[in-house]
Protein backbone atom coordinates (compact mmCIF):
# COMPACT_ATOMS: atom_id res chain seq x y z
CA UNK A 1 185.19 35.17 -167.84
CA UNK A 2 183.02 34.15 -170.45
CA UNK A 3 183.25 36.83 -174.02
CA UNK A 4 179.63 37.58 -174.81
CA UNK A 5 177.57 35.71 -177.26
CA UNK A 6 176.77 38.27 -180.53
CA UNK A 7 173.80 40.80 -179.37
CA UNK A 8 170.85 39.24 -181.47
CA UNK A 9 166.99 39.72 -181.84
CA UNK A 10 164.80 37.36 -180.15
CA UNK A 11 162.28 35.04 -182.26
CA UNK A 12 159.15 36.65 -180.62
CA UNK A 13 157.46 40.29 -180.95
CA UNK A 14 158.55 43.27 -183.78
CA UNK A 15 161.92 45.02 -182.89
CA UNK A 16 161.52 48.26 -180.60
CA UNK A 17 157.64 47.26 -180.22
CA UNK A 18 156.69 46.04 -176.46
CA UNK A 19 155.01 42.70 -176.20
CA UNK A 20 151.16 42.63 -176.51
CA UNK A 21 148.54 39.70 -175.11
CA UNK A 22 149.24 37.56 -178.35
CA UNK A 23 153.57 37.81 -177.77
CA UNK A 24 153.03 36.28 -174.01
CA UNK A 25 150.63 34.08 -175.15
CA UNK A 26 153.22 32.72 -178.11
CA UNK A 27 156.06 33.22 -175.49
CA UNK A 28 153.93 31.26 -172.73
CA UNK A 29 153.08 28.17 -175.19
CA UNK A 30 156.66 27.68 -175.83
CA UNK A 31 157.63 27.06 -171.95
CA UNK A 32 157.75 23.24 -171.13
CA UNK A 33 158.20 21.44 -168.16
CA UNK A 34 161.48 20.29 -167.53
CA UNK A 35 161.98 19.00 -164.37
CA UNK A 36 159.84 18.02 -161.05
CA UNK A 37 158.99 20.83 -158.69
CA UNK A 38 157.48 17.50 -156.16
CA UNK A 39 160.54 15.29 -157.06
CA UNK A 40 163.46 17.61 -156.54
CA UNK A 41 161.97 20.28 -154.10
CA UNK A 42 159.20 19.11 -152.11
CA UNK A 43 159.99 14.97 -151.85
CA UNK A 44 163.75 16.36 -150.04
CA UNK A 45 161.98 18.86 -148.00
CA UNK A 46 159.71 16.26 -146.84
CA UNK A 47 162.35 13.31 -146.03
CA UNK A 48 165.38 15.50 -144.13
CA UNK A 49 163.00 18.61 -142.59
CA UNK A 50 165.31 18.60 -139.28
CA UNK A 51 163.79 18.21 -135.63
CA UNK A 52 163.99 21.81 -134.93
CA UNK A 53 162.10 23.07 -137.62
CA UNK A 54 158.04 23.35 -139.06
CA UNK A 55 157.03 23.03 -142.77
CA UNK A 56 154.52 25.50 -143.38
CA UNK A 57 152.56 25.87 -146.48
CA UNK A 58 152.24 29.71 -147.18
CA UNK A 59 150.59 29.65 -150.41
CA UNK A 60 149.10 28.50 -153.73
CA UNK A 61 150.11 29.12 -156.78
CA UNK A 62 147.05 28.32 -159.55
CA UNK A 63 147.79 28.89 -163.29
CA UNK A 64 145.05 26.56 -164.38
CA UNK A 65 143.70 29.33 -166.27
CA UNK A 66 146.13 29.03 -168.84
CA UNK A 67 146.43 25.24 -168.19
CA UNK A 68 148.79 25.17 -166.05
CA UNK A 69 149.70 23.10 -162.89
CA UNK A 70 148.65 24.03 -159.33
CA UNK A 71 151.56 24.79 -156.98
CA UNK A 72 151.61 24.71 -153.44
CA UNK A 73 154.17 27.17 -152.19
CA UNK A 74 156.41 25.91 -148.77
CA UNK A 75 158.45 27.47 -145.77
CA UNK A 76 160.75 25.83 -143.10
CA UNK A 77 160.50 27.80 -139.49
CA UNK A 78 161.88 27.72 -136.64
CA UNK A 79 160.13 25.38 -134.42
CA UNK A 80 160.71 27.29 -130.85
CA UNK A 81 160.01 30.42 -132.52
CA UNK A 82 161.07 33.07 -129.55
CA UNK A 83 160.03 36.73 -130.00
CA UNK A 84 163.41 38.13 -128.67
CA UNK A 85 165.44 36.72 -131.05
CA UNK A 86 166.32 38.11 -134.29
CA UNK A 87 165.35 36.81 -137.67
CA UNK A 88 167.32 35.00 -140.74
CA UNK A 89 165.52 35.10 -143.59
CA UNK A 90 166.74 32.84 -146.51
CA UNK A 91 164.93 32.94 -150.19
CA UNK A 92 165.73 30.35 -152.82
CA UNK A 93 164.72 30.02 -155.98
CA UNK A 94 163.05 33.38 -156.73
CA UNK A 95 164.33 33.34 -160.64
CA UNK A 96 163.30 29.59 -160.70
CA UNK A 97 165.95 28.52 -163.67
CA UNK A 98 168.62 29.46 -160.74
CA UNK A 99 169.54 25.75 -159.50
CA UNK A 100 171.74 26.18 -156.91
CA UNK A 101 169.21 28.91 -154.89
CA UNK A 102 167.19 26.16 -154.66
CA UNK A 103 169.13 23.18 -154.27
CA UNK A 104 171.97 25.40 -152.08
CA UNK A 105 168.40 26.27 -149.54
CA UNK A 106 167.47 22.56 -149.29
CA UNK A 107 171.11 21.63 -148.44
CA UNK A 108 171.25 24.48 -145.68
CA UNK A 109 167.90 23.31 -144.33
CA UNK A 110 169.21 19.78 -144.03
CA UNK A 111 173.23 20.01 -143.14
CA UNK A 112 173.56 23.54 -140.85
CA UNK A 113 169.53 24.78 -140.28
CA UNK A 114 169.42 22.87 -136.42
CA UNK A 115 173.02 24.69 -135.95
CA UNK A 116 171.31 28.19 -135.44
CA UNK A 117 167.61 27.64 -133.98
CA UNK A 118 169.23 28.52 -130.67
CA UNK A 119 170.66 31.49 -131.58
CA UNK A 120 168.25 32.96 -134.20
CA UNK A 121 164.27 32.49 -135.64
CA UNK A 122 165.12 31.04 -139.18
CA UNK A 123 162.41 31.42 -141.58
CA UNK A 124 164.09 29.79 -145.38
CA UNK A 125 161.95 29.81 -148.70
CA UNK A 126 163.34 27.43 -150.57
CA UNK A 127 161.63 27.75 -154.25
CA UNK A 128 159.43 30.74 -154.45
CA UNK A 129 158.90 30.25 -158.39
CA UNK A 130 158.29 26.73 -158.66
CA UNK A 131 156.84 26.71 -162.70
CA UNK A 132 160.08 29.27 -163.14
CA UNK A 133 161.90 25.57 -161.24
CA UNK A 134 160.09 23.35 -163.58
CA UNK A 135 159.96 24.76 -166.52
CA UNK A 136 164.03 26.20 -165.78
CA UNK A 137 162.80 30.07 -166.78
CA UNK A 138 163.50 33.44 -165.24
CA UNK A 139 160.09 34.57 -165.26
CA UNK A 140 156.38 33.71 -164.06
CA UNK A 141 153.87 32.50 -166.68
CA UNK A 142 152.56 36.34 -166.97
CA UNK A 143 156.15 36.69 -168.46
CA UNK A 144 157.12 38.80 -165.47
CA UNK A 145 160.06 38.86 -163.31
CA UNK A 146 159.43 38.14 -159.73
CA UNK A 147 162.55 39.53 -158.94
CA UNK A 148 161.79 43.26 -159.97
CA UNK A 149 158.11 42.51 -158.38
CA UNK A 150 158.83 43.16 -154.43
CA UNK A 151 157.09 46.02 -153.93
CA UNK A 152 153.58 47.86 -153.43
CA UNK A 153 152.22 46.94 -156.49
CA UNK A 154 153.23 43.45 -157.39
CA UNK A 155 152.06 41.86 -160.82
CA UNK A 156 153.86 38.54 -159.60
CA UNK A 157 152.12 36.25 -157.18
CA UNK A 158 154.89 34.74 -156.09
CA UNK A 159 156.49 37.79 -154.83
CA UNK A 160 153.33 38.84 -152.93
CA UNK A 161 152.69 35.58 -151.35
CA UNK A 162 156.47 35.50 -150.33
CA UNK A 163 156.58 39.47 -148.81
CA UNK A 164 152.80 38.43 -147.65
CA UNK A 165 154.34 35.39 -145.55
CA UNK A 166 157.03 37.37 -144.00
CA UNK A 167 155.05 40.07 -142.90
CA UNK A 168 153.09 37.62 -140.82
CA UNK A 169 156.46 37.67 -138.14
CA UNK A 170 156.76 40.56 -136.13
CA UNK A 171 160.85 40.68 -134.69
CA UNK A 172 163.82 41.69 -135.96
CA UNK A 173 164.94 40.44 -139.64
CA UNK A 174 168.53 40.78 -139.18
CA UNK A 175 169.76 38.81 -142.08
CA UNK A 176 168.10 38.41 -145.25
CA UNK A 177 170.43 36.17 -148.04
CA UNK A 178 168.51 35.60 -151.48
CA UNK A 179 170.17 32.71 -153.47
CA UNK A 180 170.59 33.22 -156.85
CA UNK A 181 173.17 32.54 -159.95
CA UNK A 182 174.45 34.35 -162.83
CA UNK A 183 173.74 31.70 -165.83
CA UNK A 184 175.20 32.04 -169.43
CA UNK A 185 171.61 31.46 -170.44
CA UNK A 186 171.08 35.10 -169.65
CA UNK A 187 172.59 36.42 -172.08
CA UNK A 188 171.22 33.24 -174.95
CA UNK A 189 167.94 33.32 -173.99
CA UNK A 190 167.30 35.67 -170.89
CA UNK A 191 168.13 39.72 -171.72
CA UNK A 192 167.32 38.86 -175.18
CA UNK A 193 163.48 37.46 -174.30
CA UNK A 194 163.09 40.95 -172.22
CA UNK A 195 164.18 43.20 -174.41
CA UNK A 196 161.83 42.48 -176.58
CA UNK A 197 158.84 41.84 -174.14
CA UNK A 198 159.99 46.00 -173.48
CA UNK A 199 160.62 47.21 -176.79
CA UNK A 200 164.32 48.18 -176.09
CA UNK A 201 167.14 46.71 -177.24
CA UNK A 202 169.33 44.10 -175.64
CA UNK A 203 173.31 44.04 -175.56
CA UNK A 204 174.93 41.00 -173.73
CA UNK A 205 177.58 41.88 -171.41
CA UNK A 206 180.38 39.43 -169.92
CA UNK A 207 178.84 36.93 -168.01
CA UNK A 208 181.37 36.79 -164.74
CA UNK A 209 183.11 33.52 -164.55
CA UNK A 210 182.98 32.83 -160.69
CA UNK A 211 180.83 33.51 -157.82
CA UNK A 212 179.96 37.73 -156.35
CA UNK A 213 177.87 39.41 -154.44
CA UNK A 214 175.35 42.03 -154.48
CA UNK A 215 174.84 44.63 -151.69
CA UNK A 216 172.37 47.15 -151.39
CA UNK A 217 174.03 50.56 -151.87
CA UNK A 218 171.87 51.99 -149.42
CA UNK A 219 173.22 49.44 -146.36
CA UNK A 220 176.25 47.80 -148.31
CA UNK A 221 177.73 46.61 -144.63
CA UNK A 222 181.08 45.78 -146.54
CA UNK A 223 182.84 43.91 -143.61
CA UNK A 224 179.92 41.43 -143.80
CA UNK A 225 179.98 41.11 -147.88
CA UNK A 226 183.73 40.54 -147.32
CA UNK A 227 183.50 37.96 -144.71
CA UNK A 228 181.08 36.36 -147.15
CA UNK A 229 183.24 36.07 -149.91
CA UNK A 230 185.95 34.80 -147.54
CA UNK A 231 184.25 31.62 -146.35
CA UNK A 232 183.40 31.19 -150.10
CA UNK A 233 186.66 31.25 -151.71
CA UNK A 234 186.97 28.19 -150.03
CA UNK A 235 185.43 26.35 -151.42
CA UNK A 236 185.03 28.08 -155.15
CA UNK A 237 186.66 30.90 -156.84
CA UNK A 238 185.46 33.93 -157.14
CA UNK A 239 185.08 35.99 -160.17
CA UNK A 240 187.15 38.80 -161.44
CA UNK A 241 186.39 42.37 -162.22
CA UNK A 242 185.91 42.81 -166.36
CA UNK A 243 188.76 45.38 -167.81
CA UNK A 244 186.21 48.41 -166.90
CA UNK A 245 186.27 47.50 -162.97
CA UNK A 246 183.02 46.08 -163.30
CA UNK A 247 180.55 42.90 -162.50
CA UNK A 248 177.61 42.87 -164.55
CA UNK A 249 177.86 46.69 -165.68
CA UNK A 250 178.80 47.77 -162.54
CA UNK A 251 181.69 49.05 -160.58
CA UNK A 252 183.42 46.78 -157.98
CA UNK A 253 182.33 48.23 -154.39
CA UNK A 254 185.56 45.56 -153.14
CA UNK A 255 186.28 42.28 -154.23
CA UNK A 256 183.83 40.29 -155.49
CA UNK A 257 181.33 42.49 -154.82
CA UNK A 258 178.76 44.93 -156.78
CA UNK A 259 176.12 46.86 -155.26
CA UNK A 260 172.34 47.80 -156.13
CA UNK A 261 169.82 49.64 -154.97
CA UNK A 262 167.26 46.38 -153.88
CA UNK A 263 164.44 48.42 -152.94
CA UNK A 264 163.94 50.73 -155.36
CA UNK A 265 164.34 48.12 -158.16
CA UNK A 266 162.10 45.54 -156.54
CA UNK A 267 164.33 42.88 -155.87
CA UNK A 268 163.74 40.24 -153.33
CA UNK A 269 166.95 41.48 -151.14
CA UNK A 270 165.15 44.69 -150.47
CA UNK A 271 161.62 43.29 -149.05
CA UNK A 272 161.94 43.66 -145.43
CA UNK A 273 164.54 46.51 -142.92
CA UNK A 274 167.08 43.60 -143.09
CA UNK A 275 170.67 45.16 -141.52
CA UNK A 276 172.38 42.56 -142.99
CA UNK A 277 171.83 41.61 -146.82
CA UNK A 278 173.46 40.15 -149.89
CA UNK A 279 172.14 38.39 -152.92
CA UNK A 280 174.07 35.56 -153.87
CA UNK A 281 175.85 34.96 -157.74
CA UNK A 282 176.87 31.28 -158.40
CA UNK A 283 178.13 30.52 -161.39
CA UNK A 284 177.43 27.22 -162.61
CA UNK A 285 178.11 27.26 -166.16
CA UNK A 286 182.13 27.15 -165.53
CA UNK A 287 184.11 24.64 -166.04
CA UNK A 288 185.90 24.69 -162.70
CA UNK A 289 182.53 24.97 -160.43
CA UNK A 290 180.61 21.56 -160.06
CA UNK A 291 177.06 21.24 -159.40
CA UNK A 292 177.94 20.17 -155.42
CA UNK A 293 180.27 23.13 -155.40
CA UNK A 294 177.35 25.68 -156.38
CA UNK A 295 175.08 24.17 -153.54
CA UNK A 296 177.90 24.44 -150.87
CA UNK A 297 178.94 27.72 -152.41
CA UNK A 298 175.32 29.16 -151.05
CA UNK A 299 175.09 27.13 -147.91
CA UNK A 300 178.81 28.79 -147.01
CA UNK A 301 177.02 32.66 -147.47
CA UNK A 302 174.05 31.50 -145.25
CA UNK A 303 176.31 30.50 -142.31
CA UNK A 304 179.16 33.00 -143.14
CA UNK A 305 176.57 35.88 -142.80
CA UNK A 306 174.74 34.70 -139.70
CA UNK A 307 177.88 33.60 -138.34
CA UNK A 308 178.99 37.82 -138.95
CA UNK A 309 175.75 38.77 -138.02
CA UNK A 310 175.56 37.55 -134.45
CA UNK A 311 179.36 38.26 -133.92
C-alpha cells in the first residue's frame, strides 16, 4: 500500500478557521473542466442503452448562477418494470472524480444489465455529480460532499434529486451497490481541501493499494460482502489490512472489508431499507490495476451481489 504523502496545509482559508463565502468562492474559481460529461457519459449511454431498458431524465442540475454549465441528470430502468419483483439499485459516480463508478455503471448497463430484467427491476444512476465528472473533483460547486448529503436536510442537489428519483418506485430495494474508488488524490488534494473548508486539521492515512468494501455496520450481511470480494479477486487484487488491522482508519470486519454506519453519516449506501448493500473501493492509482480492470472490477460487485441476492 501506498506510505502517506507528508500531512500539509492547503493553499486556501487560515489554519483552524472554517471556510467563509470568499474561501468557496476562491476554491470554486480554481475548478476547471477537464473532461466531457456529454462525450464520455451521456454519448455511451445513448449508443449501447440495451433493448430491455428506458433512459429517463430525472433531473437538472443548473449552476449558471455562478457560471456554470447546465446538467441534465440520467437513469436507465427497467423497461417491463413489474411491481412484484424486487429492486437493484446501482449509483455511479456520486464523488464525480471516481472514474471507474462511472465508467464501471456504463459497462454494466451495456455488457450484463439485459441479464437480470427478468429476474429483478434495475434502476442504475450512472453519474450523479456530473461537474464533480467534468471537472474530476470530490465535491459539488457549493464545495459540499454529496456523499455525506443523503439525508433530511440535503445542501447537495445532486443527492436530493437522486434519493428524490428513487422514492418515486414503490417495491422492494433489495440491493443497493454505490460505485466508488479510493484515489491517491485524497490524500494530495482531497482531506487536505476539507480540512480546511472545516477548520480542523487533516492527517493523511495509507491509501489501500487494492480494491475493499464497505458495509453498513448496522446490516453488514458478511456472506454477501464476502461473495463480493470473491468474484473480484478475479479479476484484481484486493487490498491488505495496514499493520493496525485497518482500511482507511478502520478495523477489518473480514477480508477486504470495513464497515460504516451509511445512514447516519449520509452516505449514498444508506438512502433507501436496502437488505443488501456495499459501497465499492477501486483503486486505480496502482500499478498492477488497469483502467479496464477498475471498470470490470465494479461490473463483477454488481452481478456478484445480485447474483447472492436472489440465491
Amino acid at each position: 500500500m501506498s506510505n502517506p504523502m507528508k500531512d500539509f496545509i492547503y493553499h486556501i482559508g487560515t489554519v483552524g478557521t472554517p471556510w467563509g463565502d470568499a474561501e468557496k468562492q476562491q476554491w470554486l474559481s480554481e475548478q476547471q473542466i477537464k473532461r466531457s460529461y456529454q462525450d464520455q457519459v451521456l454519448t455511451p449511454l445513448q449508443q449501447h442503452l440495451p433493448d430491455s431498458a428506458e433512459l429517463l431524465n430525472y433531473g437538472t442540475l443548473d449552476y449558471s448562477a455562478v457560471d456554470l454549465p447546465v446538467y441534465q441528470l440520467f437513469a436507465v430502468r427497467s423497461k417491463n418494470w413489474q411491481a412484484d419483483k424486487p429492486i437493484v439499485l446501482v449509483t455511479g459516480g456520486v464523488h464525480g472524480y471516481e472514474t471507474s463508478g462511472v465508467q464501471g455503471a456504463l459497462k454494466f448497463i451495456k455488457e450484463e444489465f439485459s441479464r437480470y430484467t427478468d429476474k429483478v427491476n434495475l434502476l442504475v444512476l450512472p453519474c450523479i455529480s456530473p461537474w464533480g465528472y467534468e471537472t474530476i473533483n470530490r465535491w459539488n460547486p457549493k464545495a459540499v460532499d454529496p456523499n455525506r448529503s443523503f439525508g433530511a436536510e440535503s445542501q447537495s442537489d445532486e443527492a436530493s434529486l437522486a434519493m428524490a428519483f428513487v422514492r418515486q418506485h414503490s417495491g422492494e430495494v433489495l440491493v443497493h451497490i454505490d460505485l466508488h474508488e479510493t484515489t491517491d488524490s485524497d490524500n494530495s488534494e482531497f482531506r487536505p481541501a476539507k480540512a480546511a473548508r472545516d477548520g480542523t486539521v487533516n492527517h493523511n492515512w495509507n491509501i489501500p493499494d487494492g480494491f475493499y468494501l464497505v458495509g453498513d455496520t448496522n446490516k453488514p450481511e458478511p456472506g454477501f460482502q464476502r461473495a463480493i470480494i470473491e468474484a473480484v479477486q478475479k479479476i484484481t487484487h484486493i487490498a491488505e489490512a495496514d499493520e493496525s488491522g485497518c482500511l482507511i482508519g478502520e478495523k477489518l470486519a473480514q477480508f477486504g472489508v470495513v464497515n460504516y454506519s451509511k445512514r447516519a453519516l449520509g452516505l449514498c449506501g444508506g438512502m433507501t431499507d436496502a437488505k443488501f448493500v456495499t459501497t465499492t473501493e477501486v483503486y486505480p492509482d496502482s500499478p498492477k490495476a488497469s483502467p479496464e480492470q477498475c471498470n470490470a472490477a465494479q461490473v463483477a460487485v454488481i452481478c456478484a451481489g445480485v447474483d447472492y441476492a436472489l440465491a
